[in-house]
N, C-alpha and C. Protein backbone atom coordinates (compact mmCIF):
# COMPACT_ATOMS: atom_id res chain seq x y z
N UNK A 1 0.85 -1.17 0.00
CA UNK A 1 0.00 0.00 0.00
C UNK A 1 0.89 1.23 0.00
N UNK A 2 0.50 1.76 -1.07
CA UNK A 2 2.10 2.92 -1.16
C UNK A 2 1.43 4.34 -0.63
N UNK A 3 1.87 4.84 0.21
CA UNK A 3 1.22 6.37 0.96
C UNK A 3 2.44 7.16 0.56
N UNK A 4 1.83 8.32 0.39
CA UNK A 4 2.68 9.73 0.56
C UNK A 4 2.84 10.17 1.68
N UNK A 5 2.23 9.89 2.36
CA UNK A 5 2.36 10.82 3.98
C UNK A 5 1.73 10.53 4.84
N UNK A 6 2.09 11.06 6.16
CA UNK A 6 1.20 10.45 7.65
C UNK A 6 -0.25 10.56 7.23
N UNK A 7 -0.39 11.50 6.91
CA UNK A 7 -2.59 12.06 6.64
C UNK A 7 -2.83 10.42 5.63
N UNK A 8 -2.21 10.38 4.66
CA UNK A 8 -2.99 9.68 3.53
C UNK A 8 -2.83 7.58 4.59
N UNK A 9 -1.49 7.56 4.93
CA UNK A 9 -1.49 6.53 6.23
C UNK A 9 -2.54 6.00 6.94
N UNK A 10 -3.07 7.40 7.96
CA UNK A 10 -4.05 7.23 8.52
C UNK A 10 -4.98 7.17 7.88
N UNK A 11 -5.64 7.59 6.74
CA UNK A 11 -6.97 7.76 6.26
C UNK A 11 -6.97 6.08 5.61
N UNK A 12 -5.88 5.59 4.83
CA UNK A 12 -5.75 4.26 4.43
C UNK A 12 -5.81 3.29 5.27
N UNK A 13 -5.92 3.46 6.57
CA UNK A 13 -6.04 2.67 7.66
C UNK A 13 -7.64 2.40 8.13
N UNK A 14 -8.20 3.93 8.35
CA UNK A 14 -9.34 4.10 9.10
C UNK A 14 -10.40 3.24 8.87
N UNK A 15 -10.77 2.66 7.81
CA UNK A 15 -11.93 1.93 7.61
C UNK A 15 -11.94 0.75 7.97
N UNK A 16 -10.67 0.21 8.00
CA UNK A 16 -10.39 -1.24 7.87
C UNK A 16 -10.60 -1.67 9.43
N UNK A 17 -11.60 -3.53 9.03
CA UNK A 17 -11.70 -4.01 10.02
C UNK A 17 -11.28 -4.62 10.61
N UNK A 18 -10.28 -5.33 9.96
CA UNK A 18 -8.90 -6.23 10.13
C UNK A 18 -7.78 -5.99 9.33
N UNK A 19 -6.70 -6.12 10.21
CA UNK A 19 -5.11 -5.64 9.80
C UNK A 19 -4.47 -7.02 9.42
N UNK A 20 -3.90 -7.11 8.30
CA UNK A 20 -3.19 -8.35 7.85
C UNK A 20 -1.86 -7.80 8.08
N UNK A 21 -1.43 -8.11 6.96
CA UNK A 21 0.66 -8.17 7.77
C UNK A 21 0.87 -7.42 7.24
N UNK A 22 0.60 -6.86 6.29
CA UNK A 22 0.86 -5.43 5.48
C UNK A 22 -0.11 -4.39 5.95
N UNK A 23 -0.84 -4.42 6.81
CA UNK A 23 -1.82 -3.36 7.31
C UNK A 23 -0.76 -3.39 8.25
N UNK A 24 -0.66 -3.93 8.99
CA UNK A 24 0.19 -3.95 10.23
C UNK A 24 1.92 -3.28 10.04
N UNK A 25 1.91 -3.45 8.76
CA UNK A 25 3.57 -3.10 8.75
C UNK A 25 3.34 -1.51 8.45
N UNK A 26 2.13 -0.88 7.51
CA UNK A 26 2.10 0.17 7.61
C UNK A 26 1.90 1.06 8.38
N UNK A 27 1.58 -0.14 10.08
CA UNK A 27 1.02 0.99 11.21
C UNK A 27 2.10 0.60 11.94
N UNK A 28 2.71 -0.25 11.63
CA UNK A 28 4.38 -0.11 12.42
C UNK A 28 5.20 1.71 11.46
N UNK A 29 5.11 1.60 10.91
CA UNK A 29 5.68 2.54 10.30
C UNK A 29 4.72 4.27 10.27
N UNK A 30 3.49 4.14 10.97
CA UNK A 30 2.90 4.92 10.87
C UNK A 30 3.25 5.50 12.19
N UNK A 31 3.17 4.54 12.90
CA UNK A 31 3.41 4.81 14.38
C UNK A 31 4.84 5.62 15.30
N UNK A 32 5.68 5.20 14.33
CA UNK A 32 6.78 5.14 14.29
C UNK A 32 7.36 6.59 13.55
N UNK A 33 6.69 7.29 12.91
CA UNK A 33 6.35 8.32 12.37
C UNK A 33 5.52 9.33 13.41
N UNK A 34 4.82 9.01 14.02
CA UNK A 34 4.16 9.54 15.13
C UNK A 34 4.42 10.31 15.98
N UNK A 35 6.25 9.18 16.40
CA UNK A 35 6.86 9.67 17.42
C UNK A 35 7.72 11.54 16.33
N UNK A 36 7.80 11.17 15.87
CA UNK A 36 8.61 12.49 15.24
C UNK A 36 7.50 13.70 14.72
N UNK A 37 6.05 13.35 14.52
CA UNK A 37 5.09 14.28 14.07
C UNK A 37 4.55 14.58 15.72
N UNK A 38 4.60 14.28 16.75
CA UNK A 38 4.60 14.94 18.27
C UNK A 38 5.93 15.58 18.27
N UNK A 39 6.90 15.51 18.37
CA UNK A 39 7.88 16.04 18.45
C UNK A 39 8.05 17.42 17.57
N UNK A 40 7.73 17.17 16.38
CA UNK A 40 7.77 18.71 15.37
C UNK A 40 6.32 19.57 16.16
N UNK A 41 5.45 18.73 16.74
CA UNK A 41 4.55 19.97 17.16
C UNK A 41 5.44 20.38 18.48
N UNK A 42 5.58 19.76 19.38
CA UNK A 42 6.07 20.25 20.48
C UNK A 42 7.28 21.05 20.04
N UNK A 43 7.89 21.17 19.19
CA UNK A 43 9.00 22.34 18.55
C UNK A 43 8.42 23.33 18.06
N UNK A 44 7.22 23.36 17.75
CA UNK A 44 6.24 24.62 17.10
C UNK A 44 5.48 25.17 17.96
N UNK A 45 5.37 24.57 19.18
CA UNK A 45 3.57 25.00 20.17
C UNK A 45 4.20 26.62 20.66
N UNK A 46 5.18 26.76 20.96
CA UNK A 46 5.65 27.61 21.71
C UNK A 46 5.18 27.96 22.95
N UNK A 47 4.89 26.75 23.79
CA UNK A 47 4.19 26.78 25.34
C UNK A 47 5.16 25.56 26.22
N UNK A 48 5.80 25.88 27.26
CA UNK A 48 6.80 24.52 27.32
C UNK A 48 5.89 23.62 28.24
N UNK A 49 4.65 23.87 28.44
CA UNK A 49 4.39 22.90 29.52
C UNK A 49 3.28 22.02 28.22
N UNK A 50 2.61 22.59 27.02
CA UNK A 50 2.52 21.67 26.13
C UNK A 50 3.03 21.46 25.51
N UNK A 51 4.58 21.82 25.39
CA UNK A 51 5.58 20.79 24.58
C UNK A 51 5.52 19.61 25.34
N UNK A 52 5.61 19.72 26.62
CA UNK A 52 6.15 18.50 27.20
C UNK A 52 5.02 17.02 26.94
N UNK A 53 4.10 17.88 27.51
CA UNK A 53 3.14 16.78 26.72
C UNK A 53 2.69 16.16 25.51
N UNK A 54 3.11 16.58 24.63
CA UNK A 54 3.26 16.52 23.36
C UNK A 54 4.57 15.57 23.13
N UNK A 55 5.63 15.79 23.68
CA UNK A 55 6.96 14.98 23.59
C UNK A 55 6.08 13.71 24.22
N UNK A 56 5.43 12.91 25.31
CA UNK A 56 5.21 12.20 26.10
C UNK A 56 4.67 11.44 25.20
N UNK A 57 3.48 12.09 24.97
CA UNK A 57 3.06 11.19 23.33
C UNK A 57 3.69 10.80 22.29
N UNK A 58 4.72 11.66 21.58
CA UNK A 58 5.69 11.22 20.98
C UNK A 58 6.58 10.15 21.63
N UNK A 59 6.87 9.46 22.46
CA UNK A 59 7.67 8.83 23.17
C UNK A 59 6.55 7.79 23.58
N UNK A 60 5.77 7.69 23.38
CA UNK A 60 4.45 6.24 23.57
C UNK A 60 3.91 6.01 22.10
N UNK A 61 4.32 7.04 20.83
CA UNK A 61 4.00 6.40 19.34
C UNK A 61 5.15 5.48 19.10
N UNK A 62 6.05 6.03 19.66
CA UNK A 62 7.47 4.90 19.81
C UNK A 62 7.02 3.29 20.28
N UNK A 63 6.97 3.29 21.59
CA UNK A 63 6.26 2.13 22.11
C UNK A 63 5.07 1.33 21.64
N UNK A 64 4.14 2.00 21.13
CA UNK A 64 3.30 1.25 20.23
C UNK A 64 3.57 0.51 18.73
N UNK A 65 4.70 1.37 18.28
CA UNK A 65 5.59 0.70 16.71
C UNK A 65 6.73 -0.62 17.47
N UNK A 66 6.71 -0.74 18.86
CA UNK A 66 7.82 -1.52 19.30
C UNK A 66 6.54 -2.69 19.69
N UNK A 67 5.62 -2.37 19.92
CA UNK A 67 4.05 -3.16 19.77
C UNK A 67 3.84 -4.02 18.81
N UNK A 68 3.78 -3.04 17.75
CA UNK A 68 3.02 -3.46 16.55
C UNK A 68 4.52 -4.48 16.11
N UNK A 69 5.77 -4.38 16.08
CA UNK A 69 6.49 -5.46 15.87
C UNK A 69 6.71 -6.81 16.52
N UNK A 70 6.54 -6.48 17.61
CA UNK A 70 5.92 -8.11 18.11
C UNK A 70 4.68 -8.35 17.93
N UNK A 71 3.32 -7.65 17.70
CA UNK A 71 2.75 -8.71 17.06
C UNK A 71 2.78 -8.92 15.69
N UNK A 72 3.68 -8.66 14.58
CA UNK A 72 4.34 -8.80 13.22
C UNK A 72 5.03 -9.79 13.63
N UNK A 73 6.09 -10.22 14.49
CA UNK A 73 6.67 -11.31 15.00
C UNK A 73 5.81 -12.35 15.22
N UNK A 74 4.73 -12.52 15.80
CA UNK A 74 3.61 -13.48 15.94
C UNK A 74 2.87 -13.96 14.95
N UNK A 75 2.41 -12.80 13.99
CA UNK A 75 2.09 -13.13 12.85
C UNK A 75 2.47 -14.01 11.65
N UNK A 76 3.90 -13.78 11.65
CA UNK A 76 4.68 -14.02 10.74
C UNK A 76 5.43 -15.39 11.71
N UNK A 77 5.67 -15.66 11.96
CA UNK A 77 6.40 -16.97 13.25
C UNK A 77 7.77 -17.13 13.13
N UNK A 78 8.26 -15.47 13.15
CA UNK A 78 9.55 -15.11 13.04
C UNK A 78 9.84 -14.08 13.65
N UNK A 79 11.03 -13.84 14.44
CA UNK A 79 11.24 -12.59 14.78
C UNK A 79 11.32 -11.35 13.41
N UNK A 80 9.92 -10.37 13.25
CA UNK A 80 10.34 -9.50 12.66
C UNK A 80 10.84 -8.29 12.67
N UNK A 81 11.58 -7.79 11.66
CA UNK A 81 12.34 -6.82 11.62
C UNK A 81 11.96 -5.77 10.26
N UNK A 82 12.20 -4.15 10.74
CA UNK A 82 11.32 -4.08 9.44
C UNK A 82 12.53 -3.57 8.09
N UNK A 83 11.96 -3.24 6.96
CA UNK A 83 12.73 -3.10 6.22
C UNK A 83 13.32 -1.85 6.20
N UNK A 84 14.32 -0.99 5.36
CA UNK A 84 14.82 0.17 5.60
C UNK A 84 13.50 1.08 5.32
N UNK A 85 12.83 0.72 4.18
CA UNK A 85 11.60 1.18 3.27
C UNK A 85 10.65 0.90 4.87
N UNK A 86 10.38 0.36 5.23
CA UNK A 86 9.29 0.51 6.54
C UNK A 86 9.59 1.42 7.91
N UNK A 87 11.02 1.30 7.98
CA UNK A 87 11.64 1.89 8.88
C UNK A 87 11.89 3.85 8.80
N UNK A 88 11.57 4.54 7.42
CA UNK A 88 11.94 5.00 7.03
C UNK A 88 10.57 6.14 7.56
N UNK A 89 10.72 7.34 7.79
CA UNK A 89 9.54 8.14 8.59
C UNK A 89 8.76 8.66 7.07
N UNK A 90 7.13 8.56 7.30
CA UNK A 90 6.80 9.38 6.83
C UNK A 90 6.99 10.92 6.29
N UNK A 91 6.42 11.54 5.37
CA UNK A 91 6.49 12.81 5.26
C UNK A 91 5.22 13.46 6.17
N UNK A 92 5.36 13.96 6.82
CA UNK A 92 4.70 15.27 7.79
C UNK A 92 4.14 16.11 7.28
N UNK A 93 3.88 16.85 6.88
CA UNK A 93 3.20 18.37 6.64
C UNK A 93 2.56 18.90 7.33
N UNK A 94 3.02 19.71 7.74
CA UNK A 94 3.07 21.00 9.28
C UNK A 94 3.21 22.36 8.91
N UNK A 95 2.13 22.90 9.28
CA UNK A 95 2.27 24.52 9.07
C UNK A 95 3.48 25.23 9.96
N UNK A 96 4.21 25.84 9.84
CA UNK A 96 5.49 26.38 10.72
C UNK A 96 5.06 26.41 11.51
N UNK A 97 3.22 27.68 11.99
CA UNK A 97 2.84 27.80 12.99
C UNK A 97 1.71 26.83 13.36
N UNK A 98 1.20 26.64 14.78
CA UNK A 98 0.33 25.92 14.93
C UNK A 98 -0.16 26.30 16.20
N UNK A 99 -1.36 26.67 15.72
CA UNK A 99 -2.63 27.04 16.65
C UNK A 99 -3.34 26.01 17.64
N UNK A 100 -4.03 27.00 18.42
CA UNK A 100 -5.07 25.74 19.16
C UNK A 100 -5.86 24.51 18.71
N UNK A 101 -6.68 25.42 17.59
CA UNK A 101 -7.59 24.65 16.86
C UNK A 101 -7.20 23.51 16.44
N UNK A 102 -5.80 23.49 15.78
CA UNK A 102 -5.68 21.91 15.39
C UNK A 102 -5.49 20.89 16.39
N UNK A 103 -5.64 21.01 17.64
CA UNK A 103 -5.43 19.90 18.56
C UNK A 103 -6.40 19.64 18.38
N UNK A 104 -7.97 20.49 18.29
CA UNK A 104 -9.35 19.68 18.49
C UNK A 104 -9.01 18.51 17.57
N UNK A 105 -8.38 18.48 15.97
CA UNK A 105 -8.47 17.47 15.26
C UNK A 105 -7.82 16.49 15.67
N UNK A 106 -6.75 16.53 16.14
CA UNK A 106 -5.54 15.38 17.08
C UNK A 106 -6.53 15.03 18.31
N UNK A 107 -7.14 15.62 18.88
CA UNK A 107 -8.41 14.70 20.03
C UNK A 107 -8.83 13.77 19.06
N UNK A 108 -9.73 14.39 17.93
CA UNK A 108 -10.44 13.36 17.49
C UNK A 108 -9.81 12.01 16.60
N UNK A 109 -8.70 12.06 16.60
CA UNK A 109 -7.53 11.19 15.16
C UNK A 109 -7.66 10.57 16.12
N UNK A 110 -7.16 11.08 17.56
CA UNK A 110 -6.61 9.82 18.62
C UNK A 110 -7.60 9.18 19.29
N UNK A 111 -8.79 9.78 19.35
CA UNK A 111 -9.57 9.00 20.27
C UNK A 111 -10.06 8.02 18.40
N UNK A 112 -10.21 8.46 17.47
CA UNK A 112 -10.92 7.32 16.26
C UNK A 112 -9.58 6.23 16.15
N UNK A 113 -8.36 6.88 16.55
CA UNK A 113 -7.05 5.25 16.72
C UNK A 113 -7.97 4.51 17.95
N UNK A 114 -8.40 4.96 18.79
CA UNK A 114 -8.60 4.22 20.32
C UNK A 114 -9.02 3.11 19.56
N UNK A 115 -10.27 3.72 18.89
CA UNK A 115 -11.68 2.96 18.17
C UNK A 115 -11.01 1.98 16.77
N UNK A 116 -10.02 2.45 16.23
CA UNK A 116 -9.88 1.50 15.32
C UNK A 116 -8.95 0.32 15.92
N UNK A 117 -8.48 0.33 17.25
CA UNK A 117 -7.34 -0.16 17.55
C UNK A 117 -8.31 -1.41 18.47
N UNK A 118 -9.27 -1.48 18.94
CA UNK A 118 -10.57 -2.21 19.66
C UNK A 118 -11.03 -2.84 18.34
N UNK A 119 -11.35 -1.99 17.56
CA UNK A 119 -12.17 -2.99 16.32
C UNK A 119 -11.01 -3.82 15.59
N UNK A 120 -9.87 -3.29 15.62
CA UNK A 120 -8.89 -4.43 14.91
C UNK A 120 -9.09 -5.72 15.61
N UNK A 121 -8.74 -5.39 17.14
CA UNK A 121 -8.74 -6.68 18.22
C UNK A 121 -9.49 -7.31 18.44
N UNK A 122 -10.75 -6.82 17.88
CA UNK A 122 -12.03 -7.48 18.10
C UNK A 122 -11.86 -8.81 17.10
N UNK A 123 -11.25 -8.41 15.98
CA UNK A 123 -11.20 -8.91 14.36
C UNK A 123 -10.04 -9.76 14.48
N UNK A 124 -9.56 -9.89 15.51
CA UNK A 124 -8.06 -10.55 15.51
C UNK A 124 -7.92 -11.68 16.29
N UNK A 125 -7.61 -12.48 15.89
CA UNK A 125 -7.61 -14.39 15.80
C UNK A 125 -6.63 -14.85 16.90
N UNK A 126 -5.80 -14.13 17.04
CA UNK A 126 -4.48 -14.35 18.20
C UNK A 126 -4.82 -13.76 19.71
N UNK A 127 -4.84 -14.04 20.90
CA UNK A 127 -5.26 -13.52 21.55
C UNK A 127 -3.91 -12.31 22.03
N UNK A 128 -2.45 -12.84 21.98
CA UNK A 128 -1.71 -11.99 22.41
C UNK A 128 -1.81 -10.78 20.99
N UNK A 129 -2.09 -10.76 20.47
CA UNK A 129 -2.00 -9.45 19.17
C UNK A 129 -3.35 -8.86 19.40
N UNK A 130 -4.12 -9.22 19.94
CA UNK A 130 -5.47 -9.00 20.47
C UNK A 130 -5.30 -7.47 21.58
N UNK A 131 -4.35 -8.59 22.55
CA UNK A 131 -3.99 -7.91 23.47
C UNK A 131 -3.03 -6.82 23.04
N UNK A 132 -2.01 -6.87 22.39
CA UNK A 132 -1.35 -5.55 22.39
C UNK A 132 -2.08 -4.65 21.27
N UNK A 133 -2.60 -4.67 20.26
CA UNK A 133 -3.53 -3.91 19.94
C UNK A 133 -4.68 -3.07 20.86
N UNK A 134 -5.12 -3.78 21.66
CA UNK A 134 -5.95 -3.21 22.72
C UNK A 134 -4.95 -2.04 23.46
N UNK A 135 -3.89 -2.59 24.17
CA UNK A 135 -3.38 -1.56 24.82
C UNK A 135 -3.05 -0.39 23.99
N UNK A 136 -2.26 -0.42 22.98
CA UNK A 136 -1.80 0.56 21.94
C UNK A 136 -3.47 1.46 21.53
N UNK A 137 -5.06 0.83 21.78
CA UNK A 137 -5.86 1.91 21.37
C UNK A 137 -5.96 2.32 22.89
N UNK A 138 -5.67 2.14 23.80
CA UNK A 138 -6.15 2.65 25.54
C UNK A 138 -4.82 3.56 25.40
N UNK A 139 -3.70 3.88 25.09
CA UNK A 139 -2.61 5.01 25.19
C UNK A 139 -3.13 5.73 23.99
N UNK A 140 -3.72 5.74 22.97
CA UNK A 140 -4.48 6.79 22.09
C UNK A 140 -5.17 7.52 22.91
N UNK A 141 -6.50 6.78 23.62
CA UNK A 141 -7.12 7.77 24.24
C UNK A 141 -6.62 8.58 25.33
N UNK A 142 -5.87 7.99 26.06
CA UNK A 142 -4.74 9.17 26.71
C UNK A 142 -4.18 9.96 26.01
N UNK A 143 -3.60 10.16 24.34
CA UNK A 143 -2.83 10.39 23.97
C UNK A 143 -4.21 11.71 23.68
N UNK A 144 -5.38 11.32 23.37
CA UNK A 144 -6.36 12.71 23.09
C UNK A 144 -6.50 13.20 24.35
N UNK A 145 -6.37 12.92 25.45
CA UNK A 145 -6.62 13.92 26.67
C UNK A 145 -5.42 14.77 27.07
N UNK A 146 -4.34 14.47 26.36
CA UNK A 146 -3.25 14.99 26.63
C UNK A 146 -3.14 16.38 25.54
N UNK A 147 -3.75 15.74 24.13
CA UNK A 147 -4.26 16.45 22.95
C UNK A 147 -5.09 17.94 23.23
N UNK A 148 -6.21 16.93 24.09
CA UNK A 148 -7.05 17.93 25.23
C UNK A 148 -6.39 19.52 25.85
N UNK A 149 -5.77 18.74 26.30
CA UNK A 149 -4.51 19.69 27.33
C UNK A 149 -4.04 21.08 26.52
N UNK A 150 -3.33 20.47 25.64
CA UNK A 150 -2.56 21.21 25.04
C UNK A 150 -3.82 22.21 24.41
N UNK A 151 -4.58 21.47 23.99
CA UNK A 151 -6.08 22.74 23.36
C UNK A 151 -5.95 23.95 24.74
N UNK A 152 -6.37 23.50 25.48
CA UNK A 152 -7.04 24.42 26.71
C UNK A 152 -5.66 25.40 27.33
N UNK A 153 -5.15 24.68 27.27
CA UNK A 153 -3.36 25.57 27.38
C UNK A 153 -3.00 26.78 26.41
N UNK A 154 -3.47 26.61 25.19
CA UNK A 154 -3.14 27.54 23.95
C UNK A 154 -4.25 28.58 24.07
N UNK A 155 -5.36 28.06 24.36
CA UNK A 155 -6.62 28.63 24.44
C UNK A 155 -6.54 30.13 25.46
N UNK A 156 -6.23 29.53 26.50
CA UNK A 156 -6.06 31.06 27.27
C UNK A 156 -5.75 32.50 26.65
């Protein structure tokens, strides 16, 4: 599935009710991308107490791509590893500046990961890939209250 960028990633993801090994490798790599698209906002917010939160999330899209490779390891009945081409970050597109308003949309991306990350597991045959899918959508919805945060922080 060939994407141009994090947006087209996620939108190629959203519908789907089950993740095969190539759904999965693109959300290893989406995720993994994640950690560096929190990080460029928290370099843009110009507020340091929602940078920080913003980094936190960036640093748990990490952990969820270290997720999504063990259950690619399970899947596959091999330790996997990904390729340079999987490993390789999305393109971003980020306005230099960045306002309040766009967190409302990062609430809602992260709380619809919560939701796609439950309906994968629901759809999923393994119980341990079950399970780390589940956890990886329960740190989304943290990841929108944190999203939250940063709204109401800018907002003042």
């Amino acid at each position: 599935m060939a994407t141009t960028n994090f947006y087209e990633a996620n939108a190629a993801l959203f519908g789907k009710e089950r993740l095969d090994v190539a759904d999965l490798e693109l959300m290893y790599q989406l995720e993994m991308t994640g950690e560096e698209f929190y990080y460029r906002l928290a370099d843009r917010v110009g507020n340091p107490e929602a940078a920080e939160l913003l980094r936190r999330n960036g640093v748990e899209e990490k952990a969820h791509a270290r997720r999504l490779a063990k259950a690619l390891s399970i899947k596959v009945g091999r330790e996997w590893e990904p390729t340079a081409e999987q490993a390789a970050l999305m393109d971003i597109p980020l306005p230099d500046q960045i306002d309040a308003k766009m967190f409302l949309g990062i609430v809602k991306g992260e709380l619809g990961g919560d939701a796609g990350y439950q309906r994968w597991a629901d759809n999923e045959t393994d119980p341990e890939v079950q399970k780390l899918l589940r956890l990886n959508g329960r740190e989304e919805t943290i990841h929108a209250g944190r999203a939250q945060q940063v709204y109401d922080l800018l907002s003042k």
